[in-house]
N, C-alpha and C. Protein backbone atom coordinates (compact mmCIF):
# COMPACT_ATOMS: atom_id res chain seq x y z
N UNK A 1 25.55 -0.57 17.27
CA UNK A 1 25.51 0.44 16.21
C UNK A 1 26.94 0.77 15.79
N UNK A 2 26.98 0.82 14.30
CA UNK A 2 28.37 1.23 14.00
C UNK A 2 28.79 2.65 13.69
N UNK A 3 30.20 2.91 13.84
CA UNK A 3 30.50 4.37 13.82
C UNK A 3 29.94 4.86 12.21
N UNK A 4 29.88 4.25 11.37
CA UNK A 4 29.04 4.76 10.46
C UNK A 4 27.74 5.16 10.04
N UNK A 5 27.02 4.08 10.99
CA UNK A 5 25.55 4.67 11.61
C UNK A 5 25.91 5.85 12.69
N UNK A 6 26.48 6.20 13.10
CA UNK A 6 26.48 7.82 14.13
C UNK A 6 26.79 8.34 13.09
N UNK A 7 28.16 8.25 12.31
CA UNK A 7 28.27 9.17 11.29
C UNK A 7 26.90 9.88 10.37
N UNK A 8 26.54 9.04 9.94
CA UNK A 8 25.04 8.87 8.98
C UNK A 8 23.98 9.89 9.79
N UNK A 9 23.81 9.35 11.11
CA UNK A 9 22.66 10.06 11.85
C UNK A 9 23.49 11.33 11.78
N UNK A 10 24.45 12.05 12.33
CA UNK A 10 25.09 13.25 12.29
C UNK A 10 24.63 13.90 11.09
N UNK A 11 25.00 13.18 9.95
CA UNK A 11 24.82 14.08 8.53
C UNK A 11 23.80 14.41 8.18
N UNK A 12 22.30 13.13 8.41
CA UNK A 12 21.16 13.61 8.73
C UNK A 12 20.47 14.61 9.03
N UNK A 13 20.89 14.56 10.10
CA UNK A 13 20.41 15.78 11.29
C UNK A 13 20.99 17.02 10.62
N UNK A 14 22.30 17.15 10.40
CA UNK A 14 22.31 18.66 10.02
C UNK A 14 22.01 18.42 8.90
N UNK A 15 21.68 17.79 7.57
CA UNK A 15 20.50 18.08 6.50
C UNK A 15 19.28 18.68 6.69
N UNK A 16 19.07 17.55 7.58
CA UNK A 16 17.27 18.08 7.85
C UNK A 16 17.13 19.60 8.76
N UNK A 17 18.02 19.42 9.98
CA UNK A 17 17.60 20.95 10.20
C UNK A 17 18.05 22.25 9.73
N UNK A 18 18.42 21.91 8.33
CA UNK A 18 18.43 23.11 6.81
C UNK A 18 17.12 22.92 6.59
N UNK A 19 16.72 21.68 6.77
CA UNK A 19 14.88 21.69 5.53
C UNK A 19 14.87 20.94 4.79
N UNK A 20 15.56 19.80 4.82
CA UNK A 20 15.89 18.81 3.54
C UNK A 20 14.85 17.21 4.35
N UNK A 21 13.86 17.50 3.75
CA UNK A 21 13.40 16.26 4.10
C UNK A 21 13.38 14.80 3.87
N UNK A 22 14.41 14.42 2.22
CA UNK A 22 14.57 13.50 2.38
C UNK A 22 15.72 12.71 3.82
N UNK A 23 16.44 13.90 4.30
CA UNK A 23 17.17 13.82 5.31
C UNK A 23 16.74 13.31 6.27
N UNK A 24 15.52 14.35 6.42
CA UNK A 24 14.34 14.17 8.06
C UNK A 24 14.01 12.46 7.92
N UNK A 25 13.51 12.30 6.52
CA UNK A 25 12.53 11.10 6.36
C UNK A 25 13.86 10.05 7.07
N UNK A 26 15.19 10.36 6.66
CA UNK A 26 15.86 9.13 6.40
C UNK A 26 16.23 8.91 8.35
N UNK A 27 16.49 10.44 8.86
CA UNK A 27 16.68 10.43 10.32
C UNK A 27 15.88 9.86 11.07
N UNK A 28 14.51 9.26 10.37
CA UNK A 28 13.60 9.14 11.33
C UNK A 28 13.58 7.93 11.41
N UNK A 29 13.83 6.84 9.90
CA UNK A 29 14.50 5.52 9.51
C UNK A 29 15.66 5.13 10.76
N UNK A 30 16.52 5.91 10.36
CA UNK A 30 17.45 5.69 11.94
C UNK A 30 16.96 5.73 12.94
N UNK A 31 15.84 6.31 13.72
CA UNK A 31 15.85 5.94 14.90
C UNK A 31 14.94 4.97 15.19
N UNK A 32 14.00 4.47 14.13
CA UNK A 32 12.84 3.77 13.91
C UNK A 32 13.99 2.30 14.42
N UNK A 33 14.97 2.27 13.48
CA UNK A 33 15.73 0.81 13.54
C UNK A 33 16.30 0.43 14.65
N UNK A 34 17.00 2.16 15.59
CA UNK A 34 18.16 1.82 16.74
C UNK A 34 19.40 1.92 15.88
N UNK A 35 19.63 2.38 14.52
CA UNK A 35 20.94 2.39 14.54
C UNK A 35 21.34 4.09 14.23
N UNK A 36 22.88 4.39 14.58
CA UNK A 36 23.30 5.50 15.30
C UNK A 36 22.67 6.13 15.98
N UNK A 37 21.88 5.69 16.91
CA UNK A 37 21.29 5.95 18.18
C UNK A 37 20.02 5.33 18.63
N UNK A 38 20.28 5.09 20.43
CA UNK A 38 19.52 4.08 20.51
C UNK A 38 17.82 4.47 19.76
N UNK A 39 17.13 3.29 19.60
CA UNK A 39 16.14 3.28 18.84
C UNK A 39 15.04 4.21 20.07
N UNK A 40 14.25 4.91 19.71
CA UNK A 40 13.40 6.13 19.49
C UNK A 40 12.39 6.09 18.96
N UNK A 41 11.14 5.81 18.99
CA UNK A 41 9.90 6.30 18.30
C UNK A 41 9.29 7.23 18.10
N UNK A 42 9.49 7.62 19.60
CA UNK A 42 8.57 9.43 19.62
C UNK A 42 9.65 10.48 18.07
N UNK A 43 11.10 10.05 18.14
CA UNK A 43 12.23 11.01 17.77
C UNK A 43 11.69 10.31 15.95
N UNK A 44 11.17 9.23 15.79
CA UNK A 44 11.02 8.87 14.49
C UNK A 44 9.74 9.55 14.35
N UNK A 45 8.79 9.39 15.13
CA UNK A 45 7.69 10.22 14.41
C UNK A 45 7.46 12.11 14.43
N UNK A 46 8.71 12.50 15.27
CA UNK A 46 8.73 13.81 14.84
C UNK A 46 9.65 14.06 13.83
N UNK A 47 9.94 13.24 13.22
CA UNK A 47 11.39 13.40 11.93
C UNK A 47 10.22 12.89 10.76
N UNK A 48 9.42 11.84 11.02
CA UNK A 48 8.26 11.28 9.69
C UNK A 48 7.51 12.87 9.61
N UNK A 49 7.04 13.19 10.68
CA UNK A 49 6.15 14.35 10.10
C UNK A 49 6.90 15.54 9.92
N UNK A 50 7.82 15.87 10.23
CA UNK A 50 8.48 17.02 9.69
C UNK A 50 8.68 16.85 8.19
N UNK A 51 8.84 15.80 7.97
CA UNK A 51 9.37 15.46 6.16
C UNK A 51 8.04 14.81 5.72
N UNK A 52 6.75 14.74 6.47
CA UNK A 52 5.42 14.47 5.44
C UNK A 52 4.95 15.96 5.13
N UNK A 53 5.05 17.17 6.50
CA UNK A 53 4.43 17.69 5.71
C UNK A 53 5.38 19.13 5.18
N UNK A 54 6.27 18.24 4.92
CA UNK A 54 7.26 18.92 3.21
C UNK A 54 7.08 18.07 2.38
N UNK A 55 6.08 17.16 2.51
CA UNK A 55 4.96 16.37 1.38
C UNK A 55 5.97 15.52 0.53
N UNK A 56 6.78 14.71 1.51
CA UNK A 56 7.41 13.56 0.94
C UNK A 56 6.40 12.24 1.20
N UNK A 57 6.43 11.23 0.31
CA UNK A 57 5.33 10.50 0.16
C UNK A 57 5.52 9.53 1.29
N UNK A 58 6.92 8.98 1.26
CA UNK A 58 6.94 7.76 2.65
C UNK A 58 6.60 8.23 3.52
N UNK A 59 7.28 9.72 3.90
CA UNK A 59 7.21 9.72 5.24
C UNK A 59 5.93 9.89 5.57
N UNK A 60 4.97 10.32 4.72
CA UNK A 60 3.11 10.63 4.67
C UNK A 60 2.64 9.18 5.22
N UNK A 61 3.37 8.30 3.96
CA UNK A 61 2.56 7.21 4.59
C UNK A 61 2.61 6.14 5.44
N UNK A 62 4.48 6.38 5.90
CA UNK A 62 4.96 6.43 7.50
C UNK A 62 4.23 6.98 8.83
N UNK A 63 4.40 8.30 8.80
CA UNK A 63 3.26 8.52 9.68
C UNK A 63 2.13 8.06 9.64
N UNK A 64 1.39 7.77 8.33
CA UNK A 64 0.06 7.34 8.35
C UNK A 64 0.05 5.91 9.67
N UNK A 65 1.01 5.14 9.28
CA UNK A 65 0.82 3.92 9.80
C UNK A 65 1.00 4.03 11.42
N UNK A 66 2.31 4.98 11.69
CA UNK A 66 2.15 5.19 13.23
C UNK A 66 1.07 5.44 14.22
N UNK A 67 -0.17 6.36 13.58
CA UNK A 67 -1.39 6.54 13.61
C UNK A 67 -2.05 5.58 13.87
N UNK A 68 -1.91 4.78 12.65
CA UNK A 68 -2.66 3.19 12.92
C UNK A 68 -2.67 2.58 14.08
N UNK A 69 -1.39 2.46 14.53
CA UNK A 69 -1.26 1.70 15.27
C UNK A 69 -1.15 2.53 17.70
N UNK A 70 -0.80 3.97 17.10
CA UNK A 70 -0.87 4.44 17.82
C UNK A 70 0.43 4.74 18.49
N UNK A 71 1.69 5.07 18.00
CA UNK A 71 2.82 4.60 18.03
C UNK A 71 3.64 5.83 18.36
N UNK A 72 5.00 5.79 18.73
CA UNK A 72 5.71 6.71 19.07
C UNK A 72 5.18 8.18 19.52
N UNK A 73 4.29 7.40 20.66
CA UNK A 73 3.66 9.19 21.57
C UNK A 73 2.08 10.04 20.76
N UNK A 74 1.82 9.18 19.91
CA UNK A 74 1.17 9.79 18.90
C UNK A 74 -0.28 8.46 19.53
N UNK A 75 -1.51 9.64 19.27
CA UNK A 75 -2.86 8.69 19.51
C UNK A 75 -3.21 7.32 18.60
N UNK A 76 -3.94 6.75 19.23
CA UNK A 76 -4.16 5.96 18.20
C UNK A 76 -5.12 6.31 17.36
N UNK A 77 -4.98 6.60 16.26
CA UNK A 77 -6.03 7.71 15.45
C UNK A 77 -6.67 7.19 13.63
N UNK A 78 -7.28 6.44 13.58
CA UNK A 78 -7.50 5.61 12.18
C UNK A 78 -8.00 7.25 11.29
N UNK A 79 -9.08 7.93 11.85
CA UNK A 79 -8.62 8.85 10.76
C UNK A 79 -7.37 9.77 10.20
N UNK A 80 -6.54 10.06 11.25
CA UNK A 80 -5.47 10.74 10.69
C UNK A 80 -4.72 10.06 9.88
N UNK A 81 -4.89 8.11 10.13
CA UNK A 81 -4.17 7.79 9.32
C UNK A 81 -4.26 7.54 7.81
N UNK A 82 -5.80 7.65 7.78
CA UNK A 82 -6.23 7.86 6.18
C UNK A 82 -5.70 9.19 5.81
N UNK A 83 -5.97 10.06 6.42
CA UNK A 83 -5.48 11.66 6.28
C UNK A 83 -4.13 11.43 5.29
N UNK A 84 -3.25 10.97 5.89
CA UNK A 84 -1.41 10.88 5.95
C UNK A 84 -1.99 9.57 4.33
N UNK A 85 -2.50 8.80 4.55
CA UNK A 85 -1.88 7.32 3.30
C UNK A 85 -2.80 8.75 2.22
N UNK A 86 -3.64 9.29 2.39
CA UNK A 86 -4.46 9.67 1.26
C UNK A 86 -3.38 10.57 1.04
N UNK A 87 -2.35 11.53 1.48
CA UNK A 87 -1.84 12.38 0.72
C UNK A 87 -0.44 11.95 0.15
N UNK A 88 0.11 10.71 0.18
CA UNK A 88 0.70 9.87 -0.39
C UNK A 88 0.50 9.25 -1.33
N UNK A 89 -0.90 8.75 -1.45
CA UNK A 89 -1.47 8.18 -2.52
C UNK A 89 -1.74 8.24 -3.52
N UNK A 90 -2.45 9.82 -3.49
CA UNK A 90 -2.67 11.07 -4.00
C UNK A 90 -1.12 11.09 -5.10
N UNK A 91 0.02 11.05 -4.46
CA UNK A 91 1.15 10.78 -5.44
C UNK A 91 1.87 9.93 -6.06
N UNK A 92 0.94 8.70 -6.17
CA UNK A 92 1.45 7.81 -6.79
C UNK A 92 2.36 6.74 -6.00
N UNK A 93 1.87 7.10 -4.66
CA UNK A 93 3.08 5.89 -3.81
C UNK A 93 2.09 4.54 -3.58
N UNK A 94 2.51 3.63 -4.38
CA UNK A 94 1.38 2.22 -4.16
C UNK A 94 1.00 1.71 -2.73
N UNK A 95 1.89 1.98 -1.97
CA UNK A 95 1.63 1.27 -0.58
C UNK A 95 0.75 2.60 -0.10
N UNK A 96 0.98 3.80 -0.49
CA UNK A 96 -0.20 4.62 0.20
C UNK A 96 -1.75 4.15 -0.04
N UNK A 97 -1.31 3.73 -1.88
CA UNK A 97 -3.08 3.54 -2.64
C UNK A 97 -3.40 1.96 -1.80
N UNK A 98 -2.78 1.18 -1.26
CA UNK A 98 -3.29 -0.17 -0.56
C UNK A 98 -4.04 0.66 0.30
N UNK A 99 -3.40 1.16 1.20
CA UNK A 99 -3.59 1.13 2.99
C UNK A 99 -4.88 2.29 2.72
N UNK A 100 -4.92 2.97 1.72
CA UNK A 100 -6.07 3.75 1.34
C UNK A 100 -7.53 2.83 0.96
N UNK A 101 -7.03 2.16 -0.22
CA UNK A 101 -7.89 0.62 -0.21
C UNK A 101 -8.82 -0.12 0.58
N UNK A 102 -7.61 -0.27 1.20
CA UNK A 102 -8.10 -1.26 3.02
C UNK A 102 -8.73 -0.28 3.78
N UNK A 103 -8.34 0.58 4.09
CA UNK A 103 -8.87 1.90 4.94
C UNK A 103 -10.27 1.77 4.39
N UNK A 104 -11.30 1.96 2.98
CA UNK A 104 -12.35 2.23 2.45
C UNK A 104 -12.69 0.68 2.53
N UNK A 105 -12.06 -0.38 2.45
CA UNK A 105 -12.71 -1.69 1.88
C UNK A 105 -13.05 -2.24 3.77
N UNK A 106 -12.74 -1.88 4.80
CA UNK A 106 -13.10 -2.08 5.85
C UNK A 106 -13.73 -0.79 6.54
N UNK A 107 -13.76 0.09 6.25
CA UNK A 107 -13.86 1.03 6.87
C UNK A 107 -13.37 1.12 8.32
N UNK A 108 -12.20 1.19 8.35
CA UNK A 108 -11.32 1.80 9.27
C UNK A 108 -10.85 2.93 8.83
N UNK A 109 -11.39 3.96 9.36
CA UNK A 109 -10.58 5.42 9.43
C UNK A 109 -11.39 6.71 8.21
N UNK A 110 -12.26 5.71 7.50
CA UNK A 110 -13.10 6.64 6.83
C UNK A 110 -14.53 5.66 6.84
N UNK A 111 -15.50 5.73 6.05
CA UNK A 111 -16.37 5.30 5.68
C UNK A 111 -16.52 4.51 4.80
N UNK A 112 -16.92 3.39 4.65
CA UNK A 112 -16.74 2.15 3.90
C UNK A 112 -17.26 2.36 2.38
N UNK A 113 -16.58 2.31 1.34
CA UNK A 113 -17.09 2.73 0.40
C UNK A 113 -16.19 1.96 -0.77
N UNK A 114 -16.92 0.85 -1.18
CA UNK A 114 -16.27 -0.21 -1.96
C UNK A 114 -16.01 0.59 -3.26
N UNK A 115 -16.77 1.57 -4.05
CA UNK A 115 -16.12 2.28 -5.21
C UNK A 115 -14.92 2.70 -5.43
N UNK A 116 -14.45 3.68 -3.88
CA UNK A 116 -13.42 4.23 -3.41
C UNK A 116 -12.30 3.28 -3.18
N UNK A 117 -12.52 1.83 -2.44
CA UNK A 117 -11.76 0.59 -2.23
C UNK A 117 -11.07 0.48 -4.07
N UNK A 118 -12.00 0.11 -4.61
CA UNK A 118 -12.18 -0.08 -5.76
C UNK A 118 -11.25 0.41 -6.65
N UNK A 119 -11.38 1.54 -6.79
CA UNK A 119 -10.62 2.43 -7.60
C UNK A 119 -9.18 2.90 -6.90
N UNK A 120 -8.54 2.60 -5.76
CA UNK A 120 -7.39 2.47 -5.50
C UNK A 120 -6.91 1.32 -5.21
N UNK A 121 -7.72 0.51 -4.83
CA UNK A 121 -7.14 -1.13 -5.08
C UNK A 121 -6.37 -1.10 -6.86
N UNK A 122 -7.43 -0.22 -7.36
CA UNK A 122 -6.98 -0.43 -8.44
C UNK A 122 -5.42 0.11 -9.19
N UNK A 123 -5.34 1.54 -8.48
CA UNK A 123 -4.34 1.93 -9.00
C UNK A 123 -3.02 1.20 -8.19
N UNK A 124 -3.14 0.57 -6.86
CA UNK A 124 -2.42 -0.25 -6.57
C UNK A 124 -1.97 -1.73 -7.15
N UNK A 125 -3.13 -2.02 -7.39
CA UNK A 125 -2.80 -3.01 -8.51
C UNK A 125 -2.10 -3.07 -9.83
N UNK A 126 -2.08 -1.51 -10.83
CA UNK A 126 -1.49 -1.62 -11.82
C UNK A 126 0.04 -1.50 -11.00
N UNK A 127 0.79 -1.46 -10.09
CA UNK A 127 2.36 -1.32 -9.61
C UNK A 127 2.25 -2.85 -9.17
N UNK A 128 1.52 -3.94 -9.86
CA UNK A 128 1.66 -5.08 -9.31
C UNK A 128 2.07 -5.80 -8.06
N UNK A 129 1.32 -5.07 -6.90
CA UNK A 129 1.58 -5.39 -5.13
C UNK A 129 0.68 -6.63 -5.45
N UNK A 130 1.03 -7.53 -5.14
CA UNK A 130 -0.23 -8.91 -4.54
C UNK A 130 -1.24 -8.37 -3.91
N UNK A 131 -0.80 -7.99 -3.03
CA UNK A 131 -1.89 -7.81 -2.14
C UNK A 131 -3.44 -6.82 -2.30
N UNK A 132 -3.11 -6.19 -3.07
CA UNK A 132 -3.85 -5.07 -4.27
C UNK A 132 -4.47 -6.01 -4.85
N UNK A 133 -4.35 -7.00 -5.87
CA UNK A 133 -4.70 -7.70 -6.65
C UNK A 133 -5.26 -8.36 -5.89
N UNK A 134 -4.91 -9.09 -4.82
CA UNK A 134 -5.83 -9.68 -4.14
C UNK A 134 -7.48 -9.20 -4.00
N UNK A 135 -6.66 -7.89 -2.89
CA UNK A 135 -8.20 -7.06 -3.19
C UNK A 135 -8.93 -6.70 -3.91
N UNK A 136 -8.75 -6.77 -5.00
CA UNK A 136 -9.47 -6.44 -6.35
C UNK A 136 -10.12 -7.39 -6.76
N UNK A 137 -9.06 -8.74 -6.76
CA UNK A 137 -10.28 -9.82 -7.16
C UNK A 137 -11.23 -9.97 -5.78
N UNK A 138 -11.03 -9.96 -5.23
CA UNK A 138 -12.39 -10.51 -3.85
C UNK A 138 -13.44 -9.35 -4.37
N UNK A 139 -13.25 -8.19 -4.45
CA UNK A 139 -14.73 -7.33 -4.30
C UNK A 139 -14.75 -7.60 -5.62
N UNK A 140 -14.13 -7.86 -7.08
CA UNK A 140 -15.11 -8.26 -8.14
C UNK A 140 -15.96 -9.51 -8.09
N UNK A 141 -15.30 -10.39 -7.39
CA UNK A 141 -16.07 -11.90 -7.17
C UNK A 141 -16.62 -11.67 -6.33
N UNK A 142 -17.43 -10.71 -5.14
CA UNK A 142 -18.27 -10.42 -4.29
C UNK A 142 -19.71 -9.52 -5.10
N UNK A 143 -18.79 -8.61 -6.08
CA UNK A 143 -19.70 -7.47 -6.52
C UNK A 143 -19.69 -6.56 -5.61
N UNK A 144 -18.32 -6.19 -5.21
CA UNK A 144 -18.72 -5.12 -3.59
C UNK A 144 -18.10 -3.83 -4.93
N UNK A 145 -19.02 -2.79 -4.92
CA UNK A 145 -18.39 -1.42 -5.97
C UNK A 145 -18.56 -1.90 -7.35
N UNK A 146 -19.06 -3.00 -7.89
CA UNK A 146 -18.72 -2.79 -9.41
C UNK A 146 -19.74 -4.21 -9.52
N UNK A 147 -20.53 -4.35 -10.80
CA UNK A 147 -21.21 -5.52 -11.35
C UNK A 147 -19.94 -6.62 -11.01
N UNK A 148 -20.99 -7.73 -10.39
CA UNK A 148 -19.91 -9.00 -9.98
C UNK A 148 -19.27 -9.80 -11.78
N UNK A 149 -18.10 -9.87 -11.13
CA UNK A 149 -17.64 -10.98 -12.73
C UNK A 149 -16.37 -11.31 -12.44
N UNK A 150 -16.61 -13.23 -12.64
CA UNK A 150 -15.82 -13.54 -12.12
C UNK A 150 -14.57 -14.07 -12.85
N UNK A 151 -14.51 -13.45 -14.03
CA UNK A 151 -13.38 -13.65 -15.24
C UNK A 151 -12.27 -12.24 -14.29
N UNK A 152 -12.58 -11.58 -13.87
CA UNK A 152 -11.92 -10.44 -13.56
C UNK A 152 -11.39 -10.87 -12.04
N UNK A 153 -12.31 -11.29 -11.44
CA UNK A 153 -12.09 -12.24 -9.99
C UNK A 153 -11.23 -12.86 -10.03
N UNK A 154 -10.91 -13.38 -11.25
CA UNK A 154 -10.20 -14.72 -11.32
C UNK A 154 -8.69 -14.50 -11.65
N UNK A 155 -9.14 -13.28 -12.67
CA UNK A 155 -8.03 -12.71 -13.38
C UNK A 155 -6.67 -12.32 -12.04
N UNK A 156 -7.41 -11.38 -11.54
CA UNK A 156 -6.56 -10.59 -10.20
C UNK A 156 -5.94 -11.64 -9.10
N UNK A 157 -7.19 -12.51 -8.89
CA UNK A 157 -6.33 -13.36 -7.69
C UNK A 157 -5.44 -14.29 -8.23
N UNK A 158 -5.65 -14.65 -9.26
CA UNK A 158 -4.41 -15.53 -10.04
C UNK A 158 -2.98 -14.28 -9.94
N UNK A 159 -3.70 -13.26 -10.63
CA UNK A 159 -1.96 -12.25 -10.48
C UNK A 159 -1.49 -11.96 -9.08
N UNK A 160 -2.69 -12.15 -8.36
CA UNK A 160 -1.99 -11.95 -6.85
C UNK A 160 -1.14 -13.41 -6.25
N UNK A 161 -1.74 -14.69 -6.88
CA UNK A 161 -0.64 -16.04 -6.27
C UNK A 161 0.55 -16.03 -7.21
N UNK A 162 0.33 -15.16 -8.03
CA UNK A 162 1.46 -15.26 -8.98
C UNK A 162 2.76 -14.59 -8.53
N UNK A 163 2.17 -13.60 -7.64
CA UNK A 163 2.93 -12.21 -7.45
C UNK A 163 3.55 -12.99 -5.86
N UNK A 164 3.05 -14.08 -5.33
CA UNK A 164 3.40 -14.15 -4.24
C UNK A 164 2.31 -14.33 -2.83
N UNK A 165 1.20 -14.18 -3.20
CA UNK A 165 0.34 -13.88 -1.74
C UNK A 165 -0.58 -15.14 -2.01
N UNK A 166 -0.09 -15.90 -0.88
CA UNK A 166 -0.74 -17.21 -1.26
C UNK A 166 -2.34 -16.81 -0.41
N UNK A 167 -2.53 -16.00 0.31
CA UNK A 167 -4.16 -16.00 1.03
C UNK A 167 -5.24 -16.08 -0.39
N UNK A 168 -4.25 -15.87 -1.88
CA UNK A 168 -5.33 -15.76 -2.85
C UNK A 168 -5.61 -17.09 -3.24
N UNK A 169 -4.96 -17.96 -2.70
CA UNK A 169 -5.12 -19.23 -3.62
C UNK A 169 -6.82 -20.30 -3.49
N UNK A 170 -6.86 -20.19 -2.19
CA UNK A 170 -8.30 -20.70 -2.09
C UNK A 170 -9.07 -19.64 -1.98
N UNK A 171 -9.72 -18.25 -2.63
CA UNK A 171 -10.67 -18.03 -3.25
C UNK A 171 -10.77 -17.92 -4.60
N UNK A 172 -9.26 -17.95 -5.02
CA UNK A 172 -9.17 -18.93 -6.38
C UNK A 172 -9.73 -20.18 -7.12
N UNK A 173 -9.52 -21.05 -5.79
CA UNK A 173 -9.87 -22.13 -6.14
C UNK A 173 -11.58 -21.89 -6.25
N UNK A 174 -12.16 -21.35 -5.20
CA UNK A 174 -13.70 -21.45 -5.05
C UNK A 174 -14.35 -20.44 -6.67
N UNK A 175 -13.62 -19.34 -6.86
CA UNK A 175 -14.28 -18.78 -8.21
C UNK A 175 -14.13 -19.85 -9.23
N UNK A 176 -12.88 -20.38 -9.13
CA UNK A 176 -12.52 -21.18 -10.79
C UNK A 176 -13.92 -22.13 -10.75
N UNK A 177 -14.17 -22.74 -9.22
CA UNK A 177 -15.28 -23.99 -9.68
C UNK A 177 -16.63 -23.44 -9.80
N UNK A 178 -16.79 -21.84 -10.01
CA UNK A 178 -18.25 -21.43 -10.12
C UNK A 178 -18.18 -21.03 -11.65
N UNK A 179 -17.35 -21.16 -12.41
CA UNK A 179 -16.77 -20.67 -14.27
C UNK A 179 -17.06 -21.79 -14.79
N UNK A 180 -17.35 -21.48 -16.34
CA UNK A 180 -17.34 -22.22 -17.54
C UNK A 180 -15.99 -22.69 -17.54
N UNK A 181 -15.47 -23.16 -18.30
CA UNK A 181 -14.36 -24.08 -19.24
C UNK A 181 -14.19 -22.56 -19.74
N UNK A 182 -15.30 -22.06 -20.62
CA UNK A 182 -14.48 -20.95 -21.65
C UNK A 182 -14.22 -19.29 -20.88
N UNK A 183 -15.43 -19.24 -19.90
CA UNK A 183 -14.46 -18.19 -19.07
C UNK A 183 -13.21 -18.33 -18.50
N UNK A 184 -12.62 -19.30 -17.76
CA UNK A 184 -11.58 -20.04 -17.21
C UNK A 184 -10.69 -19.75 -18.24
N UNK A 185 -10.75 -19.99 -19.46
CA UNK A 185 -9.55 -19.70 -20.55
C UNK A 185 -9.85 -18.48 -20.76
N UNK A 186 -10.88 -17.66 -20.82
CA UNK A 186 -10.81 -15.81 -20.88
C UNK A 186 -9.84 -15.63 -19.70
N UNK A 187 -9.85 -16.05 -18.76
CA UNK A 187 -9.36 -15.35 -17.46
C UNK A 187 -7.74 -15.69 -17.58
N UNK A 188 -7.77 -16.82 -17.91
CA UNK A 188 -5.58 -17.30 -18.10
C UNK A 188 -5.43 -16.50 -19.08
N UNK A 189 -6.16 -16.83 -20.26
CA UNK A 189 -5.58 -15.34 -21.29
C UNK A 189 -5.04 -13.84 -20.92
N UNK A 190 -6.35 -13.36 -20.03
CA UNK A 190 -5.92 -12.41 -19.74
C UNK A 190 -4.90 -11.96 -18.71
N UNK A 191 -4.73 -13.36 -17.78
CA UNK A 191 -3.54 -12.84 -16.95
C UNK A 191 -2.37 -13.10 -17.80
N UNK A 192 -2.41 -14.15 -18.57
CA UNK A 192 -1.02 -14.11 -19.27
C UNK A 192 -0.58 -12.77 -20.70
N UNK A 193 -1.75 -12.07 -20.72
CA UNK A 193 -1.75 -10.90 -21.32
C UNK A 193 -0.89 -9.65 -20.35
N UNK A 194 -1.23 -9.81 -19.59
CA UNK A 194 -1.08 -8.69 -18.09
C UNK A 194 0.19 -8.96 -17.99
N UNK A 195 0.78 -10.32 -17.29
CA UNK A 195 1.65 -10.67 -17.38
C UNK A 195 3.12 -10.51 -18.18
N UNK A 196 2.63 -10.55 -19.93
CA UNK A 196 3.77 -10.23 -20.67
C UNK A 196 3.72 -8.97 -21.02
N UNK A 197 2.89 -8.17 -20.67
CA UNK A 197 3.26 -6.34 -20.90
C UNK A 197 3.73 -6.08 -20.58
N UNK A 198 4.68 -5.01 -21.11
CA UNK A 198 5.95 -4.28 -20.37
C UNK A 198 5.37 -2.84 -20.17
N UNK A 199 3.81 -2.59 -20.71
CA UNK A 199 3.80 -1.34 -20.48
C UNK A 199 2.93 -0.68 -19.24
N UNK A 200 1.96 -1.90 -19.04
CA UNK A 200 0.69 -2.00 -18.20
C UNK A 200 0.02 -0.64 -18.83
N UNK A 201 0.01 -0.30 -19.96
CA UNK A 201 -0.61 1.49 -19.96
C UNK A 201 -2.06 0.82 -19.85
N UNK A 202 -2.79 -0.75 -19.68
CA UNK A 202 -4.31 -0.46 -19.96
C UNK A 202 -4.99 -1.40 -19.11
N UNK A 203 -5.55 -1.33 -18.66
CA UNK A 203 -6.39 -2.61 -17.16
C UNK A 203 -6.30 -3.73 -18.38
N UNK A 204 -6.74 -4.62 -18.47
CA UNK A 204 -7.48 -5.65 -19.29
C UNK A 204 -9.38 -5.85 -19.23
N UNK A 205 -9.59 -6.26 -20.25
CA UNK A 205 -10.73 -5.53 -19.88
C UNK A 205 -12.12 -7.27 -20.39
């Protein structure tokens, strides 16, 4: 660790114990890593929740994940961790609206409820995460929450290999060979519609 990481953690610390939680959030980053002091979990997840609930969004959906997994002294607890991604999500932080997603599209930590999957897959998807898009096309090409259609199936998992997440590529492949010729060109249209917007203000529809 370098004297600028102690420095850093120092300045931290007396931020946060004024009340400044982007401070807390960032103190808790430091000990999460090991740098300016040795690495700490229990000391990261009492610095994540001091600065979630002064309702900063990472650290919400920081803690959320410690939860998950059961981590730094803390239970292993799938509902608290929906608790923590939902009040992140709630503000617009995309990785909260995934892990909220996944949370409903498996039911881990709440009750399985593909509408709910659905509709934050979705808003994760308009901040263009792959992995969002992923999820979006599988439950439209399943019909899990919404009439099945697989122009929309097709649409999403193409923006998800596009974006990077190759797990979309072979249920790609399997929707494209259940399509027409002319849905197949609805569906490139519309990703290459999606694609050249700069504004995303509208799903494609």
């Amino acid at each position: 660790m370098t004297r600028d990481d102690r420095q850093a953690l120092r300045w931290f610390r007396e931020a946060a114990q004024q009340g400044d939680a982007v401070a807390g959030f960032n103190l808790g980053v430091l000990y999460a890593s090991g740098r300016g002091a040795p690495r700490d979990e229990a000391q990261t997840a009492v610095w994540y929740r001091k600065a979630a609930e002064q309702n900063l969004p990472l650290a919400q959906l920081n803690l959320g994940l410690m939860y998950a997994d059961g981590r730094g002294g803390l239970p292993r607890d799938p509902v608290q961790a929906v608790a923590w991604y939902r009040k992140a999500a709630e503000q617009n932080l995309p990785l909260a609206q995934l892990m909220l997603a996944l949370s409903y599209a498996t039911g881990r930590g709440a009750p399985r409820d593909d509408p709910q999957a659905l509709h934050w897959f979705e808003r994760a998807a308009d901040s263009d995460l792959a992995l969002a898009q992923y999820g979006l096309g599988m439950l439209h090409g399943a019909g899990r929450g919404v009439v099945r259609d697989l122009i929309k199936a097709h649409l999403w998992l193409s923006l998800a290999v596009s974006g990077g997440y190759v797990g979309a590529a072979q249920p790609l492949d399997v929707i494209a060979n259940q399509m027409s010729e002319v849905d197949l060109n609805r569906a490139r249209q519309l990703a290459r519609e999606w694609q050249s917007s700069s504004s995303r203000a509208s799903r494609p529809n």
